[in-house]
PDB file of N, CA and C in Angstrom:
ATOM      1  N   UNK A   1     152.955  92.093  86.231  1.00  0.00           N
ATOM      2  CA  UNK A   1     151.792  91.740  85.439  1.00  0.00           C
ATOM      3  C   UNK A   1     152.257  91.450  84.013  1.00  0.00           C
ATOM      4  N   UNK A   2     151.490  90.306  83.365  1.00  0.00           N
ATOM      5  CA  UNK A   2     152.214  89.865  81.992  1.00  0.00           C
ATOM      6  C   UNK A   2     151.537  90.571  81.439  1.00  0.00           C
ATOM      7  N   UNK A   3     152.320  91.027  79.945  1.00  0.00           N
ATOM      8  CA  UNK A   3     151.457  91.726  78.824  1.00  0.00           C
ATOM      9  C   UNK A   3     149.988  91.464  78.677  1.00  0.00           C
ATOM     10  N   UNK A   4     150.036  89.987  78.509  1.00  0.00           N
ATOM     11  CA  UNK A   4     148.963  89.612  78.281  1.00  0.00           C
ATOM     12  C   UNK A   4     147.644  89.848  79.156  1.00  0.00           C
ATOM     13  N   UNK A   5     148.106  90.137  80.552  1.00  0.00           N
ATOM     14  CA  UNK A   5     147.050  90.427  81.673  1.00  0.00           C
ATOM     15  C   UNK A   5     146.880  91.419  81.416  1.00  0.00           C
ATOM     16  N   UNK A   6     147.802  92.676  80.930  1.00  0.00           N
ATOM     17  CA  UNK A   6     147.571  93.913  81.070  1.00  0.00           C
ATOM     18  C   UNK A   6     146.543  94.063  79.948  1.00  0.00           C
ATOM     19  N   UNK A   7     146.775  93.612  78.633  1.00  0.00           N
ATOM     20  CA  UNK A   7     146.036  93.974  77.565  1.00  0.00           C
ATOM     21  C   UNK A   7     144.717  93.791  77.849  1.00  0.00           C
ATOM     22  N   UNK A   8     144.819  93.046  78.860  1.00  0.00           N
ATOM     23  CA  UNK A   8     142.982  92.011  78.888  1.00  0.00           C
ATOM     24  C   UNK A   8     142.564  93.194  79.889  1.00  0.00           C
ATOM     25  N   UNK A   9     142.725  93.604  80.582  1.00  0.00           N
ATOM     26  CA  UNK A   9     142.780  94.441  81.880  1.00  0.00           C
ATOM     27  C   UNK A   9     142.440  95.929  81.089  1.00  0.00           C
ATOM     28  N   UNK A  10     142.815  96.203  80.072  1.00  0.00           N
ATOM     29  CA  UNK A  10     142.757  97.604  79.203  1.00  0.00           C
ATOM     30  C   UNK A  10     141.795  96.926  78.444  1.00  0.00           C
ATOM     31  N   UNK A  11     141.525  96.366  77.999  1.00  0.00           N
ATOM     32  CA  UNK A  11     140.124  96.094  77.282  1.00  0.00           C
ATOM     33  C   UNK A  11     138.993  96.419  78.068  1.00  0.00           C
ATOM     34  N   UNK A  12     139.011  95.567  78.901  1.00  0.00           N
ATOM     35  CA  UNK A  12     138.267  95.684  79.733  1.00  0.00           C
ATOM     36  C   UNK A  12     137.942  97.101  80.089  1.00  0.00           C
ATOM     37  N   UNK A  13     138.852  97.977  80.569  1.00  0.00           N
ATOM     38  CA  UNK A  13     138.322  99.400  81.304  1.00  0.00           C
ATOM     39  C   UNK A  13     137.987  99.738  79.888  1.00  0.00           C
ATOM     40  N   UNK A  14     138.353  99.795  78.183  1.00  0.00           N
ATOM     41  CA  UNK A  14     137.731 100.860  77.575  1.00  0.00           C
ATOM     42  C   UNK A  14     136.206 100.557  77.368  1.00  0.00           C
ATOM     43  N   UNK A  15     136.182  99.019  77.450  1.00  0.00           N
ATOM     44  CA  UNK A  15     134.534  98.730  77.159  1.00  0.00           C
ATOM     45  C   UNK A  15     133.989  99.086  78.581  1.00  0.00           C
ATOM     46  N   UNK A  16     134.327  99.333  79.759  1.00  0.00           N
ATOM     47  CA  UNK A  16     133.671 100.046  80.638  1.00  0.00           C
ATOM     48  C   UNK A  16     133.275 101.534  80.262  1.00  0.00           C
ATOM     49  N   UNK A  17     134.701 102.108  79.817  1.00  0.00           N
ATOM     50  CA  UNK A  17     134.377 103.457  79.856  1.00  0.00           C
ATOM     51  C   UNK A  17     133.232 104.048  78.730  1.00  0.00           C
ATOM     52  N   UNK A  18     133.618 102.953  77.415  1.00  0.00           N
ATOM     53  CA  UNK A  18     132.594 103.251  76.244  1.00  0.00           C
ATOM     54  C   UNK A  18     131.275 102.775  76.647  1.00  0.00           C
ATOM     55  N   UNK A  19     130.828 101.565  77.807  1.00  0.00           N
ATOM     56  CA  UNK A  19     129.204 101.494  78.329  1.00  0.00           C
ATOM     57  C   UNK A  19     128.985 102.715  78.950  1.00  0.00           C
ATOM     58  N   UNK A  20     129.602 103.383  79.595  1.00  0.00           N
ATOM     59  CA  UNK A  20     129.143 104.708  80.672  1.00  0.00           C
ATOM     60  C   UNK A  20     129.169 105.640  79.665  1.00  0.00           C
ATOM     61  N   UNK A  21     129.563 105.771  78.261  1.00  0.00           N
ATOM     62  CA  UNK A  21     129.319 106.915  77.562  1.00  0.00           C
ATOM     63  C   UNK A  21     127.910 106.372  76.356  1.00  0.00           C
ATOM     64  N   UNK A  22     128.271 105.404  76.086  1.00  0.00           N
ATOM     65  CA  UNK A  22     127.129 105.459  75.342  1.00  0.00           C
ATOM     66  C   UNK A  22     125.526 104.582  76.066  1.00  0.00           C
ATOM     67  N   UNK A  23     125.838 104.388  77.164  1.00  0.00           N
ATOM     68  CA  UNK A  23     124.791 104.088  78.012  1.00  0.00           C
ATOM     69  C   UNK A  23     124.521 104.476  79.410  1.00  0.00           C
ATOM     70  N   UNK A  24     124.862 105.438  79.666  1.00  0.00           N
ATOM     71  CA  UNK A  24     125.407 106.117  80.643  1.00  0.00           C
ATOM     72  C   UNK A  24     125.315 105.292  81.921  1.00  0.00           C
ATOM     73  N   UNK A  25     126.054 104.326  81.974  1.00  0.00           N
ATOM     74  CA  UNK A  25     126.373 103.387  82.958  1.00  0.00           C
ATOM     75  C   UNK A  25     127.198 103.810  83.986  1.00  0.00           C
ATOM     76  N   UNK A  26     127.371 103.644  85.219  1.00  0.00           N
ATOM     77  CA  UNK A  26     128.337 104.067  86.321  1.00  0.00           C
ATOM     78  C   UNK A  26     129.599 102.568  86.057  1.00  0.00           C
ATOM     79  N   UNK A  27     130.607 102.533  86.597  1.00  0.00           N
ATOM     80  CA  UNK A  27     131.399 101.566  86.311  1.00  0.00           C
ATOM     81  C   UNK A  27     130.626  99.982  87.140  1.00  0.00           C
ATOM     82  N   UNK A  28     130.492 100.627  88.699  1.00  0.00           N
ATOM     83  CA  UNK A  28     129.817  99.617  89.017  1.00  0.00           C
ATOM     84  C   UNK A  28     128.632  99.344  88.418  1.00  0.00           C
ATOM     85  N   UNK A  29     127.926 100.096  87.772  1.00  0.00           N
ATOM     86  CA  UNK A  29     126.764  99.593  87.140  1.00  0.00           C
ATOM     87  C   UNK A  29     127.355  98.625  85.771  1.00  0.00           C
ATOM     88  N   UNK A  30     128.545  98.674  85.028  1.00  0.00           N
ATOM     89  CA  UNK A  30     129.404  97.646  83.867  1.00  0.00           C
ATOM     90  C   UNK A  30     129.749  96.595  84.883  1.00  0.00           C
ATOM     91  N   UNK A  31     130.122  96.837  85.649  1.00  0.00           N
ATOM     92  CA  UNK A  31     130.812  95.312  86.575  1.00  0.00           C
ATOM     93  C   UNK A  31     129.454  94.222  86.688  1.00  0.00           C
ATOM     94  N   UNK A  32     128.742  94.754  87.166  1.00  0.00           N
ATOM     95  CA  UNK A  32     127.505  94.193  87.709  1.00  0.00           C
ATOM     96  C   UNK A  32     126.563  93.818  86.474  1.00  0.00           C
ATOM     97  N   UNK A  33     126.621  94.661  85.428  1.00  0.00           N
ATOM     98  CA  UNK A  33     125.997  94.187  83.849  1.00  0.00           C
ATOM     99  C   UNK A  33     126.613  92.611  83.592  1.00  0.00           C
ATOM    100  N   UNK A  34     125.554  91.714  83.705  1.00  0.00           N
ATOM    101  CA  UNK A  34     125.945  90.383  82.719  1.00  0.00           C
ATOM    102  C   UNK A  34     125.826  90.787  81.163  1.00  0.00           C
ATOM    103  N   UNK A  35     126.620  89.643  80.595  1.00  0.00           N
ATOM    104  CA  UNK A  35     127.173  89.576  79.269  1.00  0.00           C
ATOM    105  C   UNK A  35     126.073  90.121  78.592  1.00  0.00           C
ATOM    106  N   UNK A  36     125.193  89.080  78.950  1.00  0.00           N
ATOM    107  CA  UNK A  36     123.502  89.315  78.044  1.00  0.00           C
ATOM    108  C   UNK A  36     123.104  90.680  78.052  1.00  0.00           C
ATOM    109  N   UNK A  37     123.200  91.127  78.974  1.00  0.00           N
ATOM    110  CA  UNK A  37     122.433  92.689  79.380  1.00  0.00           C
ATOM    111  C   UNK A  37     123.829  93.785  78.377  1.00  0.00           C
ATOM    112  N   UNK A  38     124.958  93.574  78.202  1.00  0.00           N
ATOM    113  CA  UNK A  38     125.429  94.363  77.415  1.00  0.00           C
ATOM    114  C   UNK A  38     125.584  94.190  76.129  1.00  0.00           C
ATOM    115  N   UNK A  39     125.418  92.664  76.094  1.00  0.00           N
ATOM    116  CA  UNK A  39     125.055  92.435  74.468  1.00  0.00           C
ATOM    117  C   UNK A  39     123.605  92.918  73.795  1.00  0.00           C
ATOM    118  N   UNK A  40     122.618  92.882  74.479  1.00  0.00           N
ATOM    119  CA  UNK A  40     121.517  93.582  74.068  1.00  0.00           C
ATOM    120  C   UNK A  40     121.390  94.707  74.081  1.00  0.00           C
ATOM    121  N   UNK A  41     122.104  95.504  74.856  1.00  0.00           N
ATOM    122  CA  UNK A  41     122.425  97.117  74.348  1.00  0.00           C
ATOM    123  C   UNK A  41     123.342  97.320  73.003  1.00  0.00           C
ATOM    124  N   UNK A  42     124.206  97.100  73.363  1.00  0.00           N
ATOM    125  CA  UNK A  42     125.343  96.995  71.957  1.00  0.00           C
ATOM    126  C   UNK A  42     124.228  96.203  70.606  1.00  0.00           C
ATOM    127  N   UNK A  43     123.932  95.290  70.546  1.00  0.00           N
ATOM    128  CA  UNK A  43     122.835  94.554  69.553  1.00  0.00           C
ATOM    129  C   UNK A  43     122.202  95.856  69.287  1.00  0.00           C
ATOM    130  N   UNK A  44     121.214  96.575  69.997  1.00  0.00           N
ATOM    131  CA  UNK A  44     120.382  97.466  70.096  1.00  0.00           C
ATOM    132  C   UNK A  44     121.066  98.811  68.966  1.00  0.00           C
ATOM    133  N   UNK A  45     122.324  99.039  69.769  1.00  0.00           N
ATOM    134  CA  UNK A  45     122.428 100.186  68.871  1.00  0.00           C
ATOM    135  C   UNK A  45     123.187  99.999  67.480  1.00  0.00           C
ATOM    136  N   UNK A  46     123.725  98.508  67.221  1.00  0.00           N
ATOM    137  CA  UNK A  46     124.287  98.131  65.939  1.00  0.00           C
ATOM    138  C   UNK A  46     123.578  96.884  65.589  1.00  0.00           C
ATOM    139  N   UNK A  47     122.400  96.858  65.341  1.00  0.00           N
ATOM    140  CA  UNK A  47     121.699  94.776  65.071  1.00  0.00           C
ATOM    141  C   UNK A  47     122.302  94.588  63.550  1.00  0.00           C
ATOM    142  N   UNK A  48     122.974  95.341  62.688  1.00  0.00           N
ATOM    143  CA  UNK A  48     123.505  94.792  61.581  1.00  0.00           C
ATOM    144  C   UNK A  48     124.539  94.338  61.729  1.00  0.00           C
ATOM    145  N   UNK A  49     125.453  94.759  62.938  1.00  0.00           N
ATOM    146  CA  UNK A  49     126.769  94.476  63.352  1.00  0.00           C
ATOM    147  C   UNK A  49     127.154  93.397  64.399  1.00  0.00           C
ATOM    148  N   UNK A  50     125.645  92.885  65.220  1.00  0.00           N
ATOM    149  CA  UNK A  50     125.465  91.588  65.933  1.00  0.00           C
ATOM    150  C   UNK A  50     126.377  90.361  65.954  1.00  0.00           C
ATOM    151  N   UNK A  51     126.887  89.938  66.958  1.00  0.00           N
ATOM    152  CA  UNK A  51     128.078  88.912  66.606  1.00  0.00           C
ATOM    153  C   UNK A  51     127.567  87.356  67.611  1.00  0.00           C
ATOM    154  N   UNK A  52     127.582  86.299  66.933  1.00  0.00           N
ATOM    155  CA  UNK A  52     126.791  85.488  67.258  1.00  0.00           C
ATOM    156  C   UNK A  52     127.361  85.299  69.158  1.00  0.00           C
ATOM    157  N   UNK A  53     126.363  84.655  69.901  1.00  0.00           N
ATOM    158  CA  UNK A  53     126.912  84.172  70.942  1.00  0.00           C
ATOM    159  C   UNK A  53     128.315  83.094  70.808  1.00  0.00           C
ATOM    160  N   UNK A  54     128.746  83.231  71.959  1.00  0.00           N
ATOM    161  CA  UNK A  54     129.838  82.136  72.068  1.00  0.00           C
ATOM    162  C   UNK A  54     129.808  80.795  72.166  1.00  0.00           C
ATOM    163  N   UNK A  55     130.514  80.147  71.283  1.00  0.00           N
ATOM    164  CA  UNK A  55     130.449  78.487  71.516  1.00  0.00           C
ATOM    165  C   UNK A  55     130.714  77.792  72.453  1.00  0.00           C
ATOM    166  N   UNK A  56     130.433  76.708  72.919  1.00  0.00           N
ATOM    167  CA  UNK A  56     130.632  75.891  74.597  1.00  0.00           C
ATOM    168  C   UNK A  56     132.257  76.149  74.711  1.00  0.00           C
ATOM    169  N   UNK A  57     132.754  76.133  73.850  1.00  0.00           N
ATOM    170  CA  UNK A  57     134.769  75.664  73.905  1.00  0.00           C
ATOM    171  C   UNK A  57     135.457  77.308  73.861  1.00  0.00           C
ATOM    172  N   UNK A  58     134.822  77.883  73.205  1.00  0.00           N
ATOM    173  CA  UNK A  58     135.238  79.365  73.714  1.00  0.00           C
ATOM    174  C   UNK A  58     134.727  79.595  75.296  1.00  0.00           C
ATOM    175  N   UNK A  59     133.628  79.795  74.966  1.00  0.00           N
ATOM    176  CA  UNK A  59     133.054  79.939  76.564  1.00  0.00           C
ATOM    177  C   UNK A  59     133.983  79.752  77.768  1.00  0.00           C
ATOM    178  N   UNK A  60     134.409  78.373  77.441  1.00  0.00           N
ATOM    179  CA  UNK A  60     134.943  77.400  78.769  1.00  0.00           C
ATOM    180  C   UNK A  60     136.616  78.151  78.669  1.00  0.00           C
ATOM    181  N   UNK A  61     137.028  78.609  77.188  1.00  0.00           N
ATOM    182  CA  UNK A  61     138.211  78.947  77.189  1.00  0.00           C
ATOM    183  C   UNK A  61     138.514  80.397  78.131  1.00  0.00           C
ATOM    184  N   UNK A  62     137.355  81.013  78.103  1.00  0.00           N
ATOM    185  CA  UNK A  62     137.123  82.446  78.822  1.00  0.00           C
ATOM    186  C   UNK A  62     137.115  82.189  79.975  1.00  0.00           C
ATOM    187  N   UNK A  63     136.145  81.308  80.315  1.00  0.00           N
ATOM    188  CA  UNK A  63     136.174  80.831  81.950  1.00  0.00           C
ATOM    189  C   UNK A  63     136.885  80.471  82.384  1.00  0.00           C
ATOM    190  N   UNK A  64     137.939  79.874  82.313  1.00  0.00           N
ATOM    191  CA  UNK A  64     139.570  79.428  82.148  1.00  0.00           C
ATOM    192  C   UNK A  64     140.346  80.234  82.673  1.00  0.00           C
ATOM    193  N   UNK A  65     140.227  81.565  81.542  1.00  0.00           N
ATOM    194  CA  UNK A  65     140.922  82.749  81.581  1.00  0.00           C
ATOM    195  C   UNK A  65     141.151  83.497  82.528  1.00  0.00           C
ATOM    196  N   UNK A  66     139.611  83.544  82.930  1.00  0.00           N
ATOM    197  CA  UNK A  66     139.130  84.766  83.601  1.00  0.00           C
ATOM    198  C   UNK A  66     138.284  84.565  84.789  1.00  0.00           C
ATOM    199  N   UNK A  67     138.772  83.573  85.773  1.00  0.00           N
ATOM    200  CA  UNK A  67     137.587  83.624  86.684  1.00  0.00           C
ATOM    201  C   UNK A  67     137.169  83.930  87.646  1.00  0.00           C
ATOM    202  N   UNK A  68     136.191  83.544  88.049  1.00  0.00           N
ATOM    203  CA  UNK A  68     135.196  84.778  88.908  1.00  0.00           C
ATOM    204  C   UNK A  68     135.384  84.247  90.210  1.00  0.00           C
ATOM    205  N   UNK A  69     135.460  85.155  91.116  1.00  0.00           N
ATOM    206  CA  UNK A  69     136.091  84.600  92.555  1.00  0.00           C
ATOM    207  C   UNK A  69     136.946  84.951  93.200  1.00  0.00           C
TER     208      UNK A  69
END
């Protein structure tokens, strides 16, 4: 596994583990959360700290990245 997978791969589990603590989410309940549904929690408990949605060319760069399937 390249660094780079791994890092993405550890991101990933701490923002799992930090939804199940501060939203007491089960993991499958983070897998199954779309973007929207965890951005409006996170929004919720920081709206001064809100970070705009993603642009079409990021977006597509993620989807790229990371896809589903």
């Amino acid at each position: 596994m390249s660094d780079a997978r791994f890092a993405a791969r550890a991101r990933a589990q701490a923002l799992a583990g930090m939804a199940g603590v501060l939203f007491g989410w089960t993991p499958d309940g983070f897998w199954r959360a779309t973007p929207a549904e965890l951005d409006a929690l996170a929004t919720a408990l920081a709206p001064d700290a809100a970070v705009p949605p993603a642009d079409r060319d990021t977006l597509e760069r993620l989807m790229e990245a990371f896809p589903d399937g």
